[in-house]
C-alpha atoms as a PDB file:
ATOM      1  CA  UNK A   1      61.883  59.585  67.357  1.00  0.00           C
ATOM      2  CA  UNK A   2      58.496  58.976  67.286  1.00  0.00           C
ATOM      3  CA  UNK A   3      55.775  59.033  64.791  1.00  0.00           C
ATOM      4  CA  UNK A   4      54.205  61.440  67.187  1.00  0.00           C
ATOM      5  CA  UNK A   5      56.616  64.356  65.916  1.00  0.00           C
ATOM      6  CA  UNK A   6      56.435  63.306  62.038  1.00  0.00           C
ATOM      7  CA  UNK A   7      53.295  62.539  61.344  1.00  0.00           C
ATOM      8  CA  UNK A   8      50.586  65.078  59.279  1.00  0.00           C
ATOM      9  CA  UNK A   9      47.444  65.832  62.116  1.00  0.00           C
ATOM     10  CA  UNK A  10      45.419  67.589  59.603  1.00  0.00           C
ATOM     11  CA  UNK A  11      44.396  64.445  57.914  1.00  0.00           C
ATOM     12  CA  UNK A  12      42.319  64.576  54.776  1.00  0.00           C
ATOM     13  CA  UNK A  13      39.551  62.221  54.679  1.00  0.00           C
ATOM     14  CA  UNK A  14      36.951  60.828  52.675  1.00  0.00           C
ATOM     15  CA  UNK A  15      33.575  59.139  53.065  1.00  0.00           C
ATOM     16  CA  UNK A  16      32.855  55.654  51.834  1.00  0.00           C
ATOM     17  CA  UNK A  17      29.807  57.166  50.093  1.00  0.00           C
ATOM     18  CA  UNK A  18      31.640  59.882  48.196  1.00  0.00           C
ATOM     19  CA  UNK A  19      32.298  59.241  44.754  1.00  0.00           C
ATOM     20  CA  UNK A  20      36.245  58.202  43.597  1.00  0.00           C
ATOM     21  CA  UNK A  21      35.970  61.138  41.333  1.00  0.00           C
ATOM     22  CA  UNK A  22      35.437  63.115  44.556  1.00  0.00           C
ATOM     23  CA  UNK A  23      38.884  61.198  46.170  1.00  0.00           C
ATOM     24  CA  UNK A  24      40.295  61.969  42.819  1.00  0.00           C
ATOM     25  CA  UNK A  25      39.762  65.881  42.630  1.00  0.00           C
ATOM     26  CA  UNK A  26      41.323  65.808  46.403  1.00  0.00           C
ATOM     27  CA  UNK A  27      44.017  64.133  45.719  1.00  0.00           C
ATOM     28  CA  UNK A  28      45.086  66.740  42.848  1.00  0.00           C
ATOM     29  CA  UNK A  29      44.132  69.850  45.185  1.00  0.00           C
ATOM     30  CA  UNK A  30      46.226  68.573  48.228  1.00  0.00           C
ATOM     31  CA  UNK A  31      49.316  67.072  46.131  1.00  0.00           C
ATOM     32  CA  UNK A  32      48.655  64.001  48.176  1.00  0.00           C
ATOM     33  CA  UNK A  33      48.761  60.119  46.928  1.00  0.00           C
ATOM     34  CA  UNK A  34      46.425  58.464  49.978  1.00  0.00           C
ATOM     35  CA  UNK A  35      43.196  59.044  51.438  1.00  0.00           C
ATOM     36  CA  UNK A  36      42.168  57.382  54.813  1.00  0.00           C
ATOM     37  CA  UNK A  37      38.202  56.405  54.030  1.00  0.00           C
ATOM     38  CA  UNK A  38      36.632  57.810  57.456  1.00  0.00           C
ATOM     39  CA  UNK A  39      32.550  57.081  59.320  1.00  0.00           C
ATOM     40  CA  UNK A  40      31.120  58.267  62.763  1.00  0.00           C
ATOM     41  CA  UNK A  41      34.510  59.062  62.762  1.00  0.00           C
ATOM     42  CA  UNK A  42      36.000  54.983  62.281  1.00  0.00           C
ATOM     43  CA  UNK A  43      38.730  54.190  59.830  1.00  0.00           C
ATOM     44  CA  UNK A  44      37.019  52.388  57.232  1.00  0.00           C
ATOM     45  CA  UNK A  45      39.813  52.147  54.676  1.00  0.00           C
ATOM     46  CA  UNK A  46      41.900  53.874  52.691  1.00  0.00           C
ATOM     47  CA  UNK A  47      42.580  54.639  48.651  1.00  0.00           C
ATOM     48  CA  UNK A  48      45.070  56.003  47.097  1.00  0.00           C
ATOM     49  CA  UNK A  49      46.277  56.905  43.713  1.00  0.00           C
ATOM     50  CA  UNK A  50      47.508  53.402  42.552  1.00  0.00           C
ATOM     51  CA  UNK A  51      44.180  51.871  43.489  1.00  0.00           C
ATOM     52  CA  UNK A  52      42.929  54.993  41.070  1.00  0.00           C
ATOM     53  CA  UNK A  53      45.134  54.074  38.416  1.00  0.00           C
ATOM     54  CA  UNK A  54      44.627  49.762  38.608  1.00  0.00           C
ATOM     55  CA  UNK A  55      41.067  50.486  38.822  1.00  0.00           C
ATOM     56  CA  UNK A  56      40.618  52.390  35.045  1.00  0.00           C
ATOM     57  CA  UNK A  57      41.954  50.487  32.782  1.00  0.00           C
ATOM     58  CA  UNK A  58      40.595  47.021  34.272  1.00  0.00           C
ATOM     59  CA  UNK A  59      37.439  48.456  33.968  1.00  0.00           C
ATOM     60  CA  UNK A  60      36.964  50.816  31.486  1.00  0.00           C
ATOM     61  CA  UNK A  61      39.778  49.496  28.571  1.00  0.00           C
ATOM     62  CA  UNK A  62      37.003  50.200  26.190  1.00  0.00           C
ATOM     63  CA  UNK A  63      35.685  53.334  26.813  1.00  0.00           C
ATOM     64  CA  UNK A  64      36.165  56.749  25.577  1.00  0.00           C
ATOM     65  CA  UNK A  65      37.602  59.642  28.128  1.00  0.00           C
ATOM     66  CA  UNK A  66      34.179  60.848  28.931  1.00  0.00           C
ATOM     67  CA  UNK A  67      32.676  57.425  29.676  1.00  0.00           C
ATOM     68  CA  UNK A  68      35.923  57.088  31.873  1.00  0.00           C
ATOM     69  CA  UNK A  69      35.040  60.405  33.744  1.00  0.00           C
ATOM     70  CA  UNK A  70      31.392  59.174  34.168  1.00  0.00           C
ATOM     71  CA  UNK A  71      32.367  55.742  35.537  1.00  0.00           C
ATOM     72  CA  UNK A  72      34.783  57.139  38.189  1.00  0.00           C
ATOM     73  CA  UNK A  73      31.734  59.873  38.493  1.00  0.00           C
ATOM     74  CA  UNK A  74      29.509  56.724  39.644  1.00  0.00           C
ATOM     75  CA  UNK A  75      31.660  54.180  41.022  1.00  0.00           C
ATOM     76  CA  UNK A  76      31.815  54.985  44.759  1.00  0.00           C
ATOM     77  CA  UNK A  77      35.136  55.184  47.319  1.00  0.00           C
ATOM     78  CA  UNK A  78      34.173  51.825  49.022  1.00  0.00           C
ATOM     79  CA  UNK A  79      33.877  49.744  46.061  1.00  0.00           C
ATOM     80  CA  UNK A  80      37.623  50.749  44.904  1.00  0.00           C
ATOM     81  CA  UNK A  81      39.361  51.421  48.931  1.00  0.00           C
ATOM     82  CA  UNK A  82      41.199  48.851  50.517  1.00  0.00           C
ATOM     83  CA  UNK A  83      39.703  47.529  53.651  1.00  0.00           C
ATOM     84  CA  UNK A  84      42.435  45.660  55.643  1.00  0.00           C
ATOM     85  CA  UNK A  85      44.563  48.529  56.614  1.00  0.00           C
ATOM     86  CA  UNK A  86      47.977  48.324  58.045  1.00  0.00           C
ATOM     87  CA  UNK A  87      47.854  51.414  60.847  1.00  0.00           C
ATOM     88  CA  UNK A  88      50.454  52.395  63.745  1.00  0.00           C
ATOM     89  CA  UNK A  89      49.992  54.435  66.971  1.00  0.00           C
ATOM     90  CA  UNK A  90      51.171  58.017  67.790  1.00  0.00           C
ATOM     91  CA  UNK A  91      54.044  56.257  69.927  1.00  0.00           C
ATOM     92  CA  UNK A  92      55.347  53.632  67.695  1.00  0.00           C
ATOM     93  CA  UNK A  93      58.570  54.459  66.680  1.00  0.00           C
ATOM     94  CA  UNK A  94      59.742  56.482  62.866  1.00  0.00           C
ATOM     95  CA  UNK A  95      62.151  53.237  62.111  1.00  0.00           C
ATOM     96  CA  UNK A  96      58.858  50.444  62.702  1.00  0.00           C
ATOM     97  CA  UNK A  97      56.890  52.705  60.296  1.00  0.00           C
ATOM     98  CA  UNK A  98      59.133  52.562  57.931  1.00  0.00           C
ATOM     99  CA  UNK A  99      59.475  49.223  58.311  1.00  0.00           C
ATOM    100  CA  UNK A 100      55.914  48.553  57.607  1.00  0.00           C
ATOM    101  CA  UNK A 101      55.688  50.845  54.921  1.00  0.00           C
ATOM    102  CA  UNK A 102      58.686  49.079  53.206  1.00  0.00           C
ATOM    103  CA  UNK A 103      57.738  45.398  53.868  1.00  0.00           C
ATOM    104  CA  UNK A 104      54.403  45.783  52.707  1.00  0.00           C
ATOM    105  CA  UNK A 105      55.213  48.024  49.598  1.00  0.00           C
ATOM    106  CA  UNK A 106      52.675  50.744  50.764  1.00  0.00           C
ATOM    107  CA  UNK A 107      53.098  54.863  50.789  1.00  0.00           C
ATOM    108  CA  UNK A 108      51.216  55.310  53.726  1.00  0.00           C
ATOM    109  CA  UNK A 109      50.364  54.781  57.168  1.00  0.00           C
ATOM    110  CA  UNK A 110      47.239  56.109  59.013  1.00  0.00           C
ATOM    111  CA  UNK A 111      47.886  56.945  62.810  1.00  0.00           C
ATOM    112  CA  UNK A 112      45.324  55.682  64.765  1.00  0.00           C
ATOM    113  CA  UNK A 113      44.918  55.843  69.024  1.00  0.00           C
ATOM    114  CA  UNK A 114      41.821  54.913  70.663  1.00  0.00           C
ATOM    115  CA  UNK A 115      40.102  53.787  67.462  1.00  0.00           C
ATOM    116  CA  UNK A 116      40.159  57.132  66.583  1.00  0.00           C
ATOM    117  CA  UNK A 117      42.400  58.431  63.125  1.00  0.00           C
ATOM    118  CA  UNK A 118      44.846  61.278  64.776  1.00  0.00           C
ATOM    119  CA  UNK A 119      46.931  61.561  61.862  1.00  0.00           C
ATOM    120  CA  UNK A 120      49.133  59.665  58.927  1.00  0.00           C
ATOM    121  CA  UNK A 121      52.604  59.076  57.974  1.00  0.00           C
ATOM    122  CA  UNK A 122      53.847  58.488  54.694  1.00  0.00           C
ATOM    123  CA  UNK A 123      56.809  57.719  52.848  1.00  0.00           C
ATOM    124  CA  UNK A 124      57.548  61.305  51.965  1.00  0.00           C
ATOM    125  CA  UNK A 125      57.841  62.280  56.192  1.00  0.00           C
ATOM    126  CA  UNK A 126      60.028  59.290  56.135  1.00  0.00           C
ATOM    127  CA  UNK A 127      62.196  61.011  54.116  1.00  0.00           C
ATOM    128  CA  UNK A 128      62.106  64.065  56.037  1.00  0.00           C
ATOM    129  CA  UNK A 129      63.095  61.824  59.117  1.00  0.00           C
ATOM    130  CA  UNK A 130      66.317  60.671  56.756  1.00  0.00           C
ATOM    131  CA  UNK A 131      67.352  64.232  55.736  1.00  0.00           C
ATOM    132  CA  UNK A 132      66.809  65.796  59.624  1.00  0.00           C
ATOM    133  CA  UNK A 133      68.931  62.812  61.184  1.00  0.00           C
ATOM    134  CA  UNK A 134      71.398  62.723  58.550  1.00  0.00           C
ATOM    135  CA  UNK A 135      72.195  66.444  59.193  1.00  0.00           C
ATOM    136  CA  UNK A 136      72.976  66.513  55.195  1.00  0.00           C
ATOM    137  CA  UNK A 137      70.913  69.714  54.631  1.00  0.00           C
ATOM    138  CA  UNK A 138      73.604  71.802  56.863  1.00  0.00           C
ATOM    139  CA  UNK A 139      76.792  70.682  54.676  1.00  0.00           C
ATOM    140  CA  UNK A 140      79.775  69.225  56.570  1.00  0.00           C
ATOM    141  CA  UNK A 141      82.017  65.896  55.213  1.00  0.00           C
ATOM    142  CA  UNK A 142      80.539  62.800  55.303  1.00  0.00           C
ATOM    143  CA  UNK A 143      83.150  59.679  56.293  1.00  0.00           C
ATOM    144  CA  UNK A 144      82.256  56.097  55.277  1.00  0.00           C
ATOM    145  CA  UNK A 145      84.533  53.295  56.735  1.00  0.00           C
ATOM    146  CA  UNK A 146      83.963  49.610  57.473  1.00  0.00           C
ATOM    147  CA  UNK A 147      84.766  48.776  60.905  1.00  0.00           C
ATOM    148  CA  UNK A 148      85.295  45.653  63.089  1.00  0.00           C
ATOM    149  CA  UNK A 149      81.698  44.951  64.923  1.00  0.00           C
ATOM    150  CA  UNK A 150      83.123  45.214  68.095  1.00  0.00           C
ATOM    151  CA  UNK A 151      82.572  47.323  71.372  1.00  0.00           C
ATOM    152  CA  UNK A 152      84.480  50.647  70.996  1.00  0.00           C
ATOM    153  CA  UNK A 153      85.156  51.261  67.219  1.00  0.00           C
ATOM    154  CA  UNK A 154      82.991  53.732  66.604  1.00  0.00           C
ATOM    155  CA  UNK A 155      84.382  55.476  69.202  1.00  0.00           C
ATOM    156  CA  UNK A 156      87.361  55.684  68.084  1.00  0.00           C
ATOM    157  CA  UNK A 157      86.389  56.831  64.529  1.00  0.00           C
ATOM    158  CA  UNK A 158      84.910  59.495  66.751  1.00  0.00           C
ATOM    159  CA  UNK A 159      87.641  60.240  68.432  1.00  0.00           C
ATOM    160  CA  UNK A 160      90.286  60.984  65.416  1.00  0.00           C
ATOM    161  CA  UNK A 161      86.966  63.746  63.573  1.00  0.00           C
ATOM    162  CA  UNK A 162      87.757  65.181  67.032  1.00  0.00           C
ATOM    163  CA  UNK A 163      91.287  65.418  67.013  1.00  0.00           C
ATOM    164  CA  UNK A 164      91.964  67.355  63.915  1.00  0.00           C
ATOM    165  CA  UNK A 165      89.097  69.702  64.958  1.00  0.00           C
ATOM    166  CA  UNK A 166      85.503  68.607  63.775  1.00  0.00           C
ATOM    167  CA  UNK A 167      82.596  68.376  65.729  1.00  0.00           C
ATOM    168  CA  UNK A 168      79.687  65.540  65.078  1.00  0.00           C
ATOM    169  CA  UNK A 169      76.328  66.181  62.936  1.00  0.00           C
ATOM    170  CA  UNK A 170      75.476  62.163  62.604  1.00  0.00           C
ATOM    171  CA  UNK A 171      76.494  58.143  63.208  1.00  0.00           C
ATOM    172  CA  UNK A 172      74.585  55.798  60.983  1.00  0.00           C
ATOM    173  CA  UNK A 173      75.661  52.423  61.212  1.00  0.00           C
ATOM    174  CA  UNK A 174      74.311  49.042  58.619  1.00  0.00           C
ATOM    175  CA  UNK A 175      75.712  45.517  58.625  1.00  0.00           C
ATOM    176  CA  UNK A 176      74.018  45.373  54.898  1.00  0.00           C
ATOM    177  CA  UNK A 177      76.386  44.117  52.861  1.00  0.00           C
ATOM    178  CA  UNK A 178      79.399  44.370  55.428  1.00  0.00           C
ATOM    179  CA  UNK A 179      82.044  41.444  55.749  1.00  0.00           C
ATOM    180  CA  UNK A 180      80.965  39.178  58.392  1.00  0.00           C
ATOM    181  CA  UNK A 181      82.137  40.303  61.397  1.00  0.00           C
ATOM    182  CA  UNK A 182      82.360  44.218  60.307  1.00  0.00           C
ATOM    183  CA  UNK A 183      79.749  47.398  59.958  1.00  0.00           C
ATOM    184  CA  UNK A 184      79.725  49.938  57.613  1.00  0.00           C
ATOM    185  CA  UNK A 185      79.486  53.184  59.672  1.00  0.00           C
ATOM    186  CA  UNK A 186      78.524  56.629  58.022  1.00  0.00           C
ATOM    187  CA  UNK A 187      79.553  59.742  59.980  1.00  0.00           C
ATOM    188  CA  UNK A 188      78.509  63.647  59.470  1.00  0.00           C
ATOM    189  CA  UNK A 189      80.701  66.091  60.891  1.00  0.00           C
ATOM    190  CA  UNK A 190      81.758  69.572  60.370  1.00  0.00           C
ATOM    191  CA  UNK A 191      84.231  71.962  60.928  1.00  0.00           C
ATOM    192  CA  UNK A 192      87.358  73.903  59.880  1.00  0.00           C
ATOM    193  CA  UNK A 193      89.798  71.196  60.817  1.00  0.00           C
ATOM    194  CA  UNK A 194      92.674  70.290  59.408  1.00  0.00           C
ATOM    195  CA  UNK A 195      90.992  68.151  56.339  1.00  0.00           C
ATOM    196  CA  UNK A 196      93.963  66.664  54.734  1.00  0.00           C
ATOM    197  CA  UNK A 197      95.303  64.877  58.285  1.00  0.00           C
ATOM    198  CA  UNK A 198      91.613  63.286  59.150  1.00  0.00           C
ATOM    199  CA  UNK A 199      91.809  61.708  55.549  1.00  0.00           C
ATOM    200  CA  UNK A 200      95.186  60.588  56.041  1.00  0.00           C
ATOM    201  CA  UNK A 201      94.776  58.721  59.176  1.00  0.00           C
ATOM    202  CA  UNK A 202      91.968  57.617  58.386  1.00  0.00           C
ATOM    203  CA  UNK A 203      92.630  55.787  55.360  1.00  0.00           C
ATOM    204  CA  UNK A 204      96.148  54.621  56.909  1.00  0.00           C
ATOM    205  CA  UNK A 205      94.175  52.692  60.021  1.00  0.00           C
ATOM    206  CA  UNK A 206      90.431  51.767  58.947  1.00  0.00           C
ATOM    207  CA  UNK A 207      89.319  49.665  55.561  1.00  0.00           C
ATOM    208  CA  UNK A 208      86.633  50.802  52.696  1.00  0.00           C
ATOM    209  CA  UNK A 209      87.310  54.652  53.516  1.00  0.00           C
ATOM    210  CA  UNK A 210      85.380  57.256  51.450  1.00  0.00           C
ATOM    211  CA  UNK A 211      85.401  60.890  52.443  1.00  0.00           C
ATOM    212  CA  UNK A 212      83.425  63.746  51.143  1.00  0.00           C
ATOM    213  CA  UNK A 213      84.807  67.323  51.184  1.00  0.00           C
ATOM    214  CA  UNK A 214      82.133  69.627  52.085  1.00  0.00           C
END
């Protein structure tokens, strides 16, 4: 999956010049938490509502709420935005933006192809991405073994869903914090098979079994 097919193309933007009250009245209106900072139609930089929020108190501790509302009022969206932005192209992949996002502790990512902004992802389409691949929004069991990391055995997880009658939703594999040597393997399926059997087997042939009932 691509960015491409997650990503929001109705960006909203902001001009350096604009006031952060401005970004700030946006921000509430769209429900959104990140504003690319846009000129002649460059990405300048972006702010978002943390930069809002580590901006007041630093400078305005002292102040009452309407000197607050004045300062915010005055202070304009390139003196608060950050500058060095961390972007990604229409045809990176979902899994390298999320990636970035997570490395770099950010929300957002703006998409940007031919120096132009075409769109941005953010943590919350990530999420999305998780639910849609997961296939947890359409019910079914979920089976969670740890497996030996070798060709073939997923397969034959696969294989015994199939035989008592369920079809596959998702695979998910992670070797975070599997014994050297094994994956942890998360599978989706659904059905009206015969329940009780899967379990059985399962649990009789494969280690660290857990099985959800839909």
């Amino acid at each position: 999956m691509f960015v491409s097919d997650w990503m929001t193309r109705k960006v909203i933007t902001i001009a350096p010049d604009n006031s952060v009250s401005a970004a700030v009245k946006l921000m509430k209106e769209k429900k959104i938490k990140h504003i690319p900072v846009v000129k002649d139609e460059k990405l300048k930089g972006i702010i978002s509502d943390r930069d809002i929020r580590e901006f007041s108190p630093s400078k305005a501790t002292s102040l009452d709420i309407h000197e607050l509302h004045y300062l915010l009022a005055t202070t304009k969206v390139k003196e608060m935005m950050k500058t060095s932005v961390l972007t990604i192209t229409p045809d990176s992949s979902v899994e390298e933006a999320a990636m970035l996002m997570f490395d770099n502790s950010i929300g957002a990512l703006p998409v940007v192809e031919g120096g132009k902004l075409v769109g941005i992802i953010s943590d919350r389409d990530i999420f999305r991405v998780l639910v849609d691949i997961t296939g947890v929004r359409h019910g079914g069991h979920r089976v969670a073994i740890t497996v030996e990391d070798r060709p073939g055995s997923v397969r034959e997880i696969a294989d015994i869903i199939r035989k008592y009658g369920f079809s596959l939703q998702s695979i998910l594999t992670s070797y975070e914090k599997a014994p050297k040597g094994y994956r942890n393997v998360v599978i989706r399926c659904y059905g009206e098979g015969k329940f009780g059997a899967l379990k059985s087997e399962l649990m009789g042939t494969f280690r660290g079994v857990k099985i959800d009932k839909g």
